[in-house]
N, C-alpha and C. Protein backbone atom coordinates (compact mmCIF):
# COMPACT_ATOMS: atom_id res chain seq x y z
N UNK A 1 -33.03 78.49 -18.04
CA UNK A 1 -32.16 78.77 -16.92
C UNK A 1 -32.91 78.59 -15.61
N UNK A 2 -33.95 79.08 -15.98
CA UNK A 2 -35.17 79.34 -14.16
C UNK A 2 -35.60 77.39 -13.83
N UNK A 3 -35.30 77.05 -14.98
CA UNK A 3 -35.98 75.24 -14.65
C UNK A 3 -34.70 74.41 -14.39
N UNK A 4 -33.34 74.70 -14.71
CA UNK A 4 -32.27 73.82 -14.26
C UNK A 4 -32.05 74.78 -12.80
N UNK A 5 -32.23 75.76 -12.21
CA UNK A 5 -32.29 76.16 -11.01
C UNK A 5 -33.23 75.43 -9.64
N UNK A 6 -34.10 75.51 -10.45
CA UNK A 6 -35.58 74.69 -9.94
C UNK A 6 -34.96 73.21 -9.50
N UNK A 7 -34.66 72.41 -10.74
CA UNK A 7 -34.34 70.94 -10.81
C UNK A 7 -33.31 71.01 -9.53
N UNK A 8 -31.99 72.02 -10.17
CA UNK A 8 -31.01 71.97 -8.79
C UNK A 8 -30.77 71.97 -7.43
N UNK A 9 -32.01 72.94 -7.04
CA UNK A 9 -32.54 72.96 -5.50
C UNK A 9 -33.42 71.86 -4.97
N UNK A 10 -34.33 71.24 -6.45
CA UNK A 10 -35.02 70.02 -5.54
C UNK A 10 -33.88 69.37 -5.81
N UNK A 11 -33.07 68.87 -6.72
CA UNK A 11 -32.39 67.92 -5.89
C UNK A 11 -31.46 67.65 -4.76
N UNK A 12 -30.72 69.18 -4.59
CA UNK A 12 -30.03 69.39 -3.24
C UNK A 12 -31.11 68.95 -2.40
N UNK A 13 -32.24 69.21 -2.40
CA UNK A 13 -33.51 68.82 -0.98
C UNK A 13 -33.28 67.63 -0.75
N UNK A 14 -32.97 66.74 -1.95
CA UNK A 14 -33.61 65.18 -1.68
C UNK A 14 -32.23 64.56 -1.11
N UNK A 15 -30.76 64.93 -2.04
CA UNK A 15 -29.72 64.46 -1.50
C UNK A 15 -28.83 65.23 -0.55
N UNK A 16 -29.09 65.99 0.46
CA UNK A 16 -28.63 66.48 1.28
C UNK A 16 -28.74 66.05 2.51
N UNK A 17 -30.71 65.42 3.11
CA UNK A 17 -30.41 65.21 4.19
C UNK A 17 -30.14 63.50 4.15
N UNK A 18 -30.78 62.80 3.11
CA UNK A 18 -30.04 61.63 2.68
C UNK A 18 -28.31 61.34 2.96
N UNK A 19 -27.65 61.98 2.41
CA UNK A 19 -26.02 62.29 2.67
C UNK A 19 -25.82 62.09 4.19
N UNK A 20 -26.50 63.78 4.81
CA UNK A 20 -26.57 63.78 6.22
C UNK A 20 -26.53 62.52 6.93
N UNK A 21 -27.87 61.55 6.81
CA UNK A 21 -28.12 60.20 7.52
C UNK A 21 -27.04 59.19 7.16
N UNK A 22 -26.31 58.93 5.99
CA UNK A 22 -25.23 58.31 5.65
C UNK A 22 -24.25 58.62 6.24
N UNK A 23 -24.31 60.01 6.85
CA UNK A 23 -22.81 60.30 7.42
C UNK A 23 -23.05 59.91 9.03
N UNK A 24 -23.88 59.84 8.96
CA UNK A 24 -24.34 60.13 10.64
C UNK A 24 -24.36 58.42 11.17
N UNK A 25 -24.95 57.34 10.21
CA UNK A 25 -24.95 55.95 10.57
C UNK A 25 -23.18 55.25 10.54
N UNK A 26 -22.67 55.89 9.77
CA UNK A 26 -21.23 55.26 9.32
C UNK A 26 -20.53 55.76 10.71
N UNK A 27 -20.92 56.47 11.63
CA UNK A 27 -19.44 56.73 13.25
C UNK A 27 -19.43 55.20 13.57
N UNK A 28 -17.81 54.96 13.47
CA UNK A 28 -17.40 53.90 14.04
C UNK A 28 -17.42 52.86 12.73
N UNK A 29 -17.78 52.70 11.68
CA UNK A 29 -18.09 51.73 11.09
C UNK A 29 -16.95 51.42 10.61
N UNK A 30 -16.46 50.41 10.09
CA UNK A 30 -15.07 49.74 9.76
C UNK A 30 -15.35 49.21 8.30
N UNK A 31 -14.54 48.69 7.12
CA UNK A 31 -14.48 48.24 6.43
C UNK A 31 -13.89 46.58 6.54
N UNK A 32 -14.03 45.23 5.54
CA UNK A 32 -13.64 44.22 5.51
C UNK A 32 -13.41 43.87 3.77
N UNK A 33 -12.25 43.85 2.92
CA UNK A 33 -12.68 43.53 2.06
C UNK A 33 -11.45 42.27 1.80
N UNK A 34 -11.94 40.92 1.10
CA UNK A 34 -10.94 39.53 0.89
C UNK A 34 -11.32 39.56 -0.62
N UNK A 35 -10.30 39.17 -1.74
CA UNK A 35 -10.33 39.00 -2.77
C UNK A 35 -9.69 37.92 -3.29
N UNK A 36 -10.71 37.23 -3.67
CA UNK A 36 -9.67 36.09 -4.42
C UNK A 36 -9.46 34.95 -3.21
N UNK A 37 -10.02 34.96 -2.16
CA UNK A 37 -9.60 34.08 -1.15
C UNK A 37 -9.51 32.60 -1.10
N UNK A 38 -8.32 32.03 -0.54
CA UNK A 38 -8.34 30.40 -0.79
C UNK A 38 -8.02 29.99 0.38
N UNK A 39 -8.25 28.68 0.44
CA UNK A 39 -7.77 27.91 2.26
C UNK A 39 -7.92 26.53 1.99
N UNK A 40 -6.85 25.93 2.20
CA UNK A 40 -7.08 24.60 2.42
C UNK A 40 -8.44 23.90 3.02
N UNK A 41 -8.65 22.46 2.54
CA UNK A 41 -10.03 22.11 2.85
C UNK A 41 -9.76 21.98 4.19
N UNK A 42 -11.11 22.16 4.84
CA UNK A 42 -11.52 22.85 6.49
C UNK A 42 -11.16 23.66 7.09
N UNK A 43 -10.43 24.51 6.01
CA UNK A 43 -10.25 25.61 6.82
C UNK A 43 -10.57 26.87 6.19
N UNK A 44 -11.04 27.25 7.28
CA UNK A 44 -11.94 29.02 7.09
C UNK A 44 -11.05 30.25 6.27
N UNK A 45 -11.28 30.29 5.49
CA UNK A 45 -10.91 31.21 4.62
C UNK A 45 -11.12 32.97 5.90
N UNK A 46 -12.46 33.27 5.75
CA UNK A 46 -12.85 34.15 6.32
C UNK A 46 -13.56 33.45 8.18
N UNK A 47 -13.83 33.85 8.75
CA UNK A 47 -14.34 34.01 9.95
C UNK A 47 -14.77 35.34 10.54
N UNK A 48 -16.36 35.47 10.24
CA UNK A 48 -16.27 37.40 10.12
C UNK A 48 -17.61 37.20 11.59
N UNK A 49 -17.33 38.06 12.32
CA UNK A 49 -18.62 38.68 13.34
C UNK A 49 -18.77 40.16 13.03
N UNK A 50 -19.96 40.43 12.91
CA UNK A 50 -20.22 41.71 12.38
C UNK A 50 -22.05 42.48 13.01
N UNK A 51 -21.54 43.53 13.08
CA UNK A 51 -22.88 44.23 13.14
C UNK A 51 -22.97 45.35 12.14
N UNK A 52 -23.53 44.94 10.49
CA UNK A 52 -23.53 45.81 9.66
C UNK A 52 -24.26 44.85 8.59
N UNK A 53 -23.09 44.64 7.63
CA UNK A 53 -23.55 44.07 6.16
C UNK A 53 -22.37 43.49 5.95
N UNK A 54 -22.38 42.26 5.09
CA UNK A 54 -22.06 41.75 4.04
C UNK A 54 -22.12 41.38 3.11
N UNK A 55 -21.36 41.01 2.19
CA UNK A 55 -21.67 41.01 0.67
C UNK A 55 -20.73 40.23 0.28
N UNK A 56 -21.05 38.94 -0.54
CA UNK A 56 -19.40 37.86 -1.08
C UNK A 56 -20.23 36.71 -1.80
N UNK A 57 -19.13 36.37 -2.35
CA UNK A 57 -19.33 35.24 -2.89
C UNK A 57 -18.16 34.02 -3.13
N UNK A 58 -18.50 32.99 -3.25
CA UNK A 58 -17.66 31.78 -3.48
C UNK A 58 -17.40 31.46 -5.09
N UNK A 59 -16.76 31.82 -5.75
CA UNK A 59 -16.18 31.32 -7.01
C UNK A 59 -16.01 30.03 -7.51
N UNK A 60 -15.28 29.60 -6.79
CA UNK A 60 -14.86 27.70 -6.50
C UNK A 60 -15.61 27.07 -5.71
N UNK A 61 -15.66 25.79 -5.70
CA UNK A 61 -16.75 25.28 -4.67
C UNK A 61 -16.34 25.48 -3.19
N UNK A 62 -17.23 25.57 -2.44
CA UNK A 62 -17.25 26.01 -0.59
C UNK A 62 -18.54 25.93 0.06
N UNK A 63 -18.48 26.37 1.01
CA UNK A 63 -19.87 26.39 1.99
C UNK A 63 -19.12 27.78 2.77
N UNK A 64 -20.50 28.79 2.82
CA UNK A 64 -21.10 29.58 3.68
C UNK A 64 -21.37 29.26 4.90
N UNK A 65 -21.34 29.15 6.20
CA UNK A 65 -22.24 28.93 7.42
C UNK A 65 -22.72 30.48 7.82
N UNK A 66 -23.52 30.77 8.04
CA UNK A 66 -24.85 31.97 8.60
C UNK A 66 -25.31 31.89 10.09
N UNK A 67 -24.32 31.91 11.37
CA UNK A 67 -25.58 31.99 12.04
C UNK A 67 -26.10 33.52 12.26
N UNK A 68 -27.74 33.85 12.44
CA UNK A 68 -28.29 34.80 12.19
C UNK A 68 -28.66 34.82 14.03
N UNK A 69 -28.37 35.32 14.96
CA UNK A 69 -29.19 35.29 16.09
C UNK A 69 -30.32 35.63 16.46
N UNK A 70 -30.55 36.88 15.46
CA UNK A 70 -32.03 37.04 15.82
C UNK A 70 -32.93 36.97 14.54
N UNK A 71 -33.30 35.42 14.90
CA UNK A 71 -33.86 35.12 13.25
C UNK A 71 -35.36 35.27 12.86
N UNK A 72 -35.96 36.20 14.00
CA UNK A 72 -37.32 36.46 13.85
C UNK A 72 -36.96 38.17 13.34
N UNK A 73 -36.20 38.72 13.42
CA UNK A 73 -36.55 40.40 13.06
C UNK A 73 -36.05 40.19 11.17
N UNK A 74 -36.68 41.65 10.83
CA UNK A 74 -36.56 42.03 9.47
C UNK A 74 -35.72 41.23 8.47
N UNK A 75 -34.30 41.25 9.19
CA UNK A 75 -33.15 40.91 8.13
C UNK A 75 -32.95 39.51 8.39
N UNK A 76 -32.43 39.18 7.03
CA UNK A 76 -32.62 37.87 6.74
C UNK A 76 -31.41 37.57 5.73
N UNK A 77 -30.58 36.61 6.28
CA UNK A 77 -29.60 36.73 5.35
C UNK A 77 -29.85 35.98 3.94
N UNK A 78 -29.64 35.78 2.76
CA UNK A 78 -29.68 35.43 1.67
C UNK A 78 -28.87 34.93 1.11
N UNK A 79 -28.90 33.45 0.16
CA UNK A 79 -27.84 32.77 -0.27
C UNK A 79 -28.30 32.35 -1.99
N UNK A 80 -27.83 32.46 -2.63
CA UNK A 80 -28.60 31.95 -3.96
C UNK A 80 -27.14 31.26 -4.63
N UNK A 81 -27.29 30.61 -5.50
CA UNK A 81 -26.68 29.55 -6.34
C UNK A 81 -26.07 28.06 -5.55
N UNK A 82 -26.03 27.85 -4.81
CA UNK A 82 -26.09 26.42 -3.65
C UNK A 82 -26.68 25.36 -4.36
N UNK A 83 -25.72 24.63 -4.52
CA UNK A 83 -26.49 23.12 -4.25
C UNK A 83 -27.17 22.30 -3.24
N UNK A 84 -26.87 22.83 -1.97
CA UNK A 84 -27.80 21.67 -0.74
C UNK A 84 -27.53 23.54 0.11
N UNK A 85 -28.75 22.92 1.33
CA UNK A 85 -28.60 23.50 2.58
C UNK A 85 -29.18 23.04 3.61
N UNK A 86 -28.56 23.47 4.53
CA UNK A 86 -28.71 22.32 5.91
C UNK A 86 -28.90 23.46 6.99
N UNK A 87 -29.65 23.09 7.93
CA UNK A 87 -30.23 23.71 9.23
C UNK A 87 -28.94 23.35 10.09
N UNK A 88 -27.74 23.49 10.56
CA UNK A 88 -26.56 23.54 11.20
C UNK A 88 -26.90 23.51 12.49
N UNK A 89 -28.04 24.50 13.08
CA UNK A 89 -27.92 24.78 14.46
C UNK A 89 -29.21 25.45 14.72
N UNK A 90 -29.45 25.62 16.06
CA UNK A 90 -30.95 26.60 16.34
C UNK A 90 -30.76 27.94 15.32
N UNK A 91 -29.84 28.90 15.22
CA UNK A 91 -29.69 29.87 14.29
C UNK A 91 -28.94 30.04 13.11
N UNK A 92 -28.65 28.68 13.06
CA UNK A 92 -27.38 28.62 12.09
C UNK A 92 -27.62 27.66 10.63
N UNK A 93 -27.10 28.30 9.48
CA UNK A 93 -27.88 27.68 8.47
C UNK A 93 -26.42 27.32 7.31
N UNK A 94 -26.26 26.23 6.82
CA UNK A 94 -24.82 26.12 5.78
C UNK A 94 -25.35 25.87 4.50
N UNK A 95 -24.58 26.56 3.36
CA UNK A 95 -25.23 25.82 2.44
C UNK A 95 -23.32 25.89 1.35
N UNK A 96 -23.90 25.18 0.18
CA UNK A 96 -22.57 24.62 -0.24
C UNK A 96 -22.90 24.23 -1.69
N UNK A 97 -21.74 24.50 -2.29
CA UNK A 97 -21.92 24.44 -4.01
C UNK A 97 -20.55 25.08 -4.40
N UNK A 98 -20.76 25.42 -6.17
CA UNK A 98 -20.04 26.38 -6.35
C UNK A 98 -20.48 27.27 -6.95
N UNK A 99 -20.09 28.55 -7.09
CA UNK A 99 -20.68 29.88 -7.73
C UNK A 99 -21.75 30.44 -6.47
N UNK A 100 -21.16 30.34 -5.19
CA UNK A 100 -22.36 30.98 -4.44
C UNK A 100 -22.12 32.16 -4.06
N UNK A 101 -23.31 32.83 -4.19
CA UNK A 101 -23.74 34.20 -3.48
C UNK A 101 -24.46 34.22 -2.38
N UNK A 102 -23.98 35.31 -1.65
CA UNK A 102 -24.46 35.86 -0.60
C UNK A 102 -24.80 36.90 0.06
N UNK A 103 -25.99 37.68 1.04
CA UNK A 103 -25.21 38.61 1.70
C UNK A 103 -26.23 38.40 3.16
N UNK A 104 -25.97 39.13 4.13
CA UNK A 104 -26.27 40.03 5.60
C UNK A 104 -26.15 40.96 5.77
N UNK A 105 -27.32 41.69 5.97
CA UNK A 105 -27.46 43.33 5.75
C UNK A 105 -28.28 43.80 6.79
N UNK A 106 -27.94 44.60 7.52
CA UNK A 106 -28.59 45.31 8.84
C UNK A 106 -28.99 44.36 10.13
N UNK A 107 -28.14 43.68 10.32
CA UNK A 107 -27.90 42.69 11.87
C UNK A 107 -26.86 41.98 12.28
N UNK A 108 -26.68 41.54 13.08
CA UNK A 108 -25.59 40.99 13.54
C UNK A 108 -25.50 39.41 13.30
N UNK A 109 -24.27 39.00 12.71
CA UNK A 109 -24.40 37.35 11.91
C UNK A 109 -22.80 37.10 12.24
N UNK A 110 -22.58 35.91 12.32
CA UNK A 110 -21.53 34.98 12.63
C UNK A 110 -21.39 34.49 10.98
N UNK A 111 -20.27 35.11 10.23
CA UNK A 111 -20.27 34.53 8.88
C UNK A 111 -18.83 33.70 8.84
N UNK A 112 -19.09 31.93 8.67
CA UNK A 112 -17.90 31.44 8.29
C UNK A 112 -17.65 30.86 6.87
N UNK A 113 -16.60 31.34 5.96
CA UNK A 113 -16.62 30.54 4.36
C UNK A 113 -14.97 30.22 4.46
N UNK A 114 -15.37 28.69 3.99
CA UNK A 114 -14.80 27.81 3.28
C UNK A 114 -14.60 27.93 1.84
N UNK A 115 -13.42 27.67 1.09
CA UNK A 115 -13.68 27.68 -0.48
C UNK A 115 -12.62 28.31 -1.03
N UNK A 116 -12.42 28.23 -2.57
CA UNK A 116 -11.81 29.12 -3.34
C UNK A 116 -12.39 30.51 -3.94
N UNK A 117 -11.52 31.19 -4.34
CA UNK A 117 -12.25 32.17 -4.89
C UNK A 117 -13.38 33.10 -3.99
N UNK A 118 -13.10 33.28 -2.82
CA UNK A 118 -13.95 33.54 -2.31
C UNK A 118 -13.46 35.64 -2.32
N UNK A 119 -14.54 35.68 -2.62
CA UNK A 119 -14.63 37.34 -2.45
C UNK A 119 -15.78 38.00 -1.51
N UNK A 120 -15.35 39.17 -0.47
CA UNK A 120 -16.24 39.77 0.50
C UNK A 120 -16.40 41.35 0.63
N UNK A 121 -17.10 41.80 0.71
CA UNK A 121 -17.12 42.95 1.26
C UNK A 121 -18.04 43.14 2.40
N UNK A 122 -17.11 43.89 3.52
CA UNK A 122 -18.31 43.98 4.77
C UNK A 122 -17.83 44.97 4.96
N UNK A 123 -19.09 45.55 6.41
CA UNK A 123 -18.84 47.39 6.69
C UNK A 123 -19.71 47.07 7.92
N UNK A 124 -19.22 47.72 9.09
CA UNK A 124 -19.97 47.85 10.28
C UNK A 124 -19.10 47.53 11.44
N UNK A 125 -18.66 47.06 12.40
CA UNK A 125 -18.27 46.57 13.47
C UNK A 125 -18.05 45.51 14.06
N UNK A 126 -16.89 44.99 14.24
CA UNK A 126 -16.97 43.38 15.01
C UNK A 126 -15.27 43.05 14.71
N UNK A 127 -15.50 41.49 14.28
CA UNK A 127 -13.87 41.16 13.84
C UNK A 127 -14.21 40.05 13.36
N UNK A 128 -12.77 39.99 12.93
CA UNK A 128 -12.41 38.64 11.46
C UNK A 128 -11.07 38.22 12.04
N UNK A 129 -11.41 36.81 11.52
CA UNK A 129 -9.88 35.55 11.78
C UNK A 129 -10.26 35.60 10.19
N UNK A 130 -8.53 35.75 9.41
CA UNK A 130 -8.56 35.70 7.86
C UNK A 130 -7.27 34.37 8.13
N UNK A 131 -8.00 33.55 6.97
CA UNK A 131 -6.43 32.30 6.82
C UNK A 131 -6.33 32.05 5.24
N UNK A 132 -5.27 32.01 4.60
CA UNK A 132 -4.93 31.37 3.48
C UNK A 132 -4.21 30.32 3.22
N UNK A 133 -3.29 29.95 2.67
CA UNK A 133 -2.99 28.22 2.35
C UNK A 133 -1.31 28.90 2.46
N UNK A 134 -0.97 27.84 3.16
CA UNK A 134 0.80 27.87 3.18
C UNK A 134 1.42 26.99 1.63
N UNK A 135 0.49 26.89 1.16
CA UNK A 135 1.39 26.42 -0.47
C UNK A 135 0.92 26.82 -1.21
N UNK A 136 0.43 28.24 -1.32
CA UNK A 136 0.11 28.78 -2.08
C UNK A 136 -0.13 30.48 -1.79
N UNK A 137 1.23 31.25 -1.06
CA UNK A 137 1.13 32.34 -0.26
C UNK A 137 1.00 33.20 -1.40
N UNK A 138 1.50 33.18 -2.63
CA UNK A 138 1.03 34.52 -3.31
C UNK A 138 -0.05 34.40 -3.94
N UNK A 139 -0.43 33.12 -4.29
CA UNK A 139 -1.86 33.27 -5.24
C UNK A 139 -3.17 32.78 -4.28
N UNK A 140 -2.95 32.96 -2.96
CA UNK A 140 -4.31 32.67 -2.21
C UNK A 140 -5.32 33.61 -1.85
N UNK A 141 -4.87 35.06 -2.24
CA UNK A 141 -6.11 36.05 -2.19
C UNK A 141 -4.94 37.25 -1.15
N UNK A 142 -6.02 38.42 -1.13
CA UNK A 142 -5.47 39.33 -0.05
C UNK A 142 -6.73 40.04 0.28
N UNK A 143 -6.01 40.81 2.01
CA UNK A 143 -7.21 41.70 2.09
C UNK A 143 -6.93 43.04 2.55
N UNK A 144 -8.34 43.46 2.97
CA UNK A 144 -7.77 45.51 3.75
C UNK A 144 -8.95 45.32 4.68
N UNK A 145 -8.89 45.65 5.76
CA UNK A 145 -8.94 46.06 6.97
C UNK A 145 -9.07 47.70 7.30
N UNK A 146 -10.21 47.86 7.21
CA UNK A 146 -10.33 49.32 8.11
C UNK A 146 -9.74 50.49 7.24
N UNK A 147 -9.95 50.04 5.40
CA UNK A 147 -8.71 51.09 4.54
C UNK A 147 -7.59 50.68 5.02
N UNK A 148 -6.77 49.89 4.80
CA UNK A 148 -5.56 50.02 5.40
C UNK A 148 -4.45 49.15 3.81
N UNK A 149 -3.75 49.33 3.49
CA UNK A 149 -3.28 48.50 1.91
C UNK A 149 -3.38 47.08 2.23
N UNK A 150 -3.65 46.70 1.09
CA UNK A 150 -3.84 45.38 1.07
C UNK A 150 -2.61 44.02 1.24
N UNK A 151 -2.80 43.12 2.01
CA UNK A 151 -1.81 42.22 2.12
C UNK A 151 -2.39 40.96 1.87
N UNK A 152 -1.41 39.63 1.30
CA UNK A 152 -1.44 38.59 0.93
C UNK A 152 -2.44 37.95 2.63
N UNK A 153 -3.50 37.17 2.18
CA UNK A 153 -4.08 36.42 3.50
C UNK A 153 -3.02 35.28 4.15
N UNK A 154 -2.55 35.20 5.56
CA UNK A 154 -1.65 35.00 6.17
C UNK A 154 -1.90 33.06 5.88
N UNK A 155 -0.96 32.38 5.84
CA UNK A 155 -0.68 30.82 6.04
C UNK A 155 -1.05 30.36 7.33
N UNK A 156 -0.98 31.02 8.35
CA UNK A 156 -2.15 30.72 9.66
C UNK A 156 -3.12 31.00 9.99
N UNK A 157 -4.16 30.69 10.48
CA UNK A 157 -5.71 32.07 11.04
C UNK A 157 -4.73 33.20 11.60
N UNK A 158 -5.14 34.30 11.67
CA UNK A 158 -4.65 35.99 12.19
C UNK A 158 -5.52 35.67 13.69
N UNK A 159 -5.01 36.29 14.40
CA UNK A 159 -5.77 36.82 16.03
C UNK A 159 -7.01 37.30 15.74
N UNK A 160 -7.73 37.90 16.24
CA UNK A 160 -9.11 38.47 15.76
C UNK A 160 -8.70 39.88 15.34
N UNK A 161 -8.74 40.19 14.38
CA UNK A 161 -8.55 41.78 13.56
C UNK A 161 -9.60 42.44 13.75
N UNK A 162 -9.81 43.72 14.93
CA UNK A 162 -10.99 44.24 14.81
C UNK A 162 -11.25 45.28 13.46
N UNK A 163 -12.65 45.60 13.13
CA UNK A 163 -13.38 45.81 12.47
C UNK A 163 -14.08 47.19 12.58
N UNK A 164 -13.22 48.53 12.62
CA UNK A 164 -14.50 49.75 13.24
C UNK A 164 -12.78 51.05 12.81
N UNK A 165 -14.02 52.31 12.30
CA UNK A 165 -13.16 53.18 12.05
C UNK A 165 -12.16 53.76 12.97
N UNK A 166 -10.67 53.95 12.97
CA UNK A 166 -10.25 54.35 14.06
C UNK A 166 -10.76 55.70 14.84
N UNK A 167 -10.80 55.81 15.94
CA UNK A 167 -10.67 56.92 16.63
C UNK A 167 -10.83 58.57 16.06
N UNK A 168 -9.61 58.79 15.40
CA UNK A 168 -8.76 59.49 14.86
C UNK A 168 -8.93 59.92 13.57
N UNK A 169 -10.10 59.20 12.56
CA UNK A 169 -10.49 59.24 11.69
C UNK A 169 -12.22 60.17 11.40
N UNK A 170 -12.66 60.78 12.53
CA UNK A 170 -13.41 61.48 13.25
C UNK A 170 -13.43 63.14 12.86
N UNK A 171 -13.87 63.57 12.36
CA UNK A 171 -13.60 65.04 12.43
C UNK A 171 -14.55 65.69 13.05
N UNK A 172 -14.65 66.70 14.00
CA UNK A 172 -15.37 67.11 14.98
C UNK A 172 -15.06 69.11 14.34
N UNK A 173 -16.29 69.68 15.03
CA UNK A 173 -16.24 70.80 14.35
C UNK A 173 -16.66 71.29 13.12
């Protein structure tokens, strides 16, 4: 009894102020999640600006574009299963195949994907243009925004959908 007491208090120690810092980094942070996403060729499935993380991948063949702006600090975005990649721009990097993975985690990145099958999850702040295919409105993917239920991705690009917890979602006290 005296050693599962023991165990119980160190681990309240370790996950308490851990928790704390999780609660404390997430004010303001927004959710992004696309499933299943499709778009006619050249056109952007997703279009995400963000200051947080992402996480996705391409199912069907597509290209990723990455630009990273500040491509000398820590974070570094990551792409694995690609067939080619190309230097796009002073910060900007594309790469293209099928079955690709990806993510951007702790900085701010300009993420554009092309492709089928494309699935995302992001969290942090900014906004997204989401487009899906006008001949194919129910089976081109859907998404959620900020928790919000999920809807079929629209047959045009959307306005810029911001990206950050509402207001109101805040509990104080």
């Amino acid at each position: 009894m005296r050693r599962t007491v023991v165990i119980g208090a160190f681990l309240a120690a370790l996950f308490l102020p851990a928790g704390a810092l999780a609660l404390q980094g997430a004010d303001g942070d927004g959710t992004l999640v696309v499933q299943n996403g499709a778009a006619p060729r050249g056109v952007a499935v997703v279009t995400l600006v963000i200051h947080g993380a992402a996480i996705g991948q391409i199912a069907g063949f597509g290209k990723v574009v990455i630009d990273d702006p500040t491509p000398t600090d820590a974070n570094t975005p990551e792409v694995s299963g690609y067939n080619w990649h190309r230097l796009t721009g002073v910060t900007e990097d594309t790469w293209g195949g099928t079955n690709l993975r990806f993510r951007a985690v702790g900085g701010t990145y300009k993420i554009t994907i092309y492709g089928q099958g494309v699935d995302l999850v992001a969290s942090g702040q900014g906004t997204v243009l989401l487009a899906g295919s006008p001949d194919m409105p129910t089976t081109d993917g859907r998404y959620s925004v900020n928790g919000q239920d999920f809807r079929s991705l629209p047959a045009t690009p959307t306005k810029p959908l911001r990206i950050s917890a509402p207001a109101s979602s805040f509990a104080t006290g």
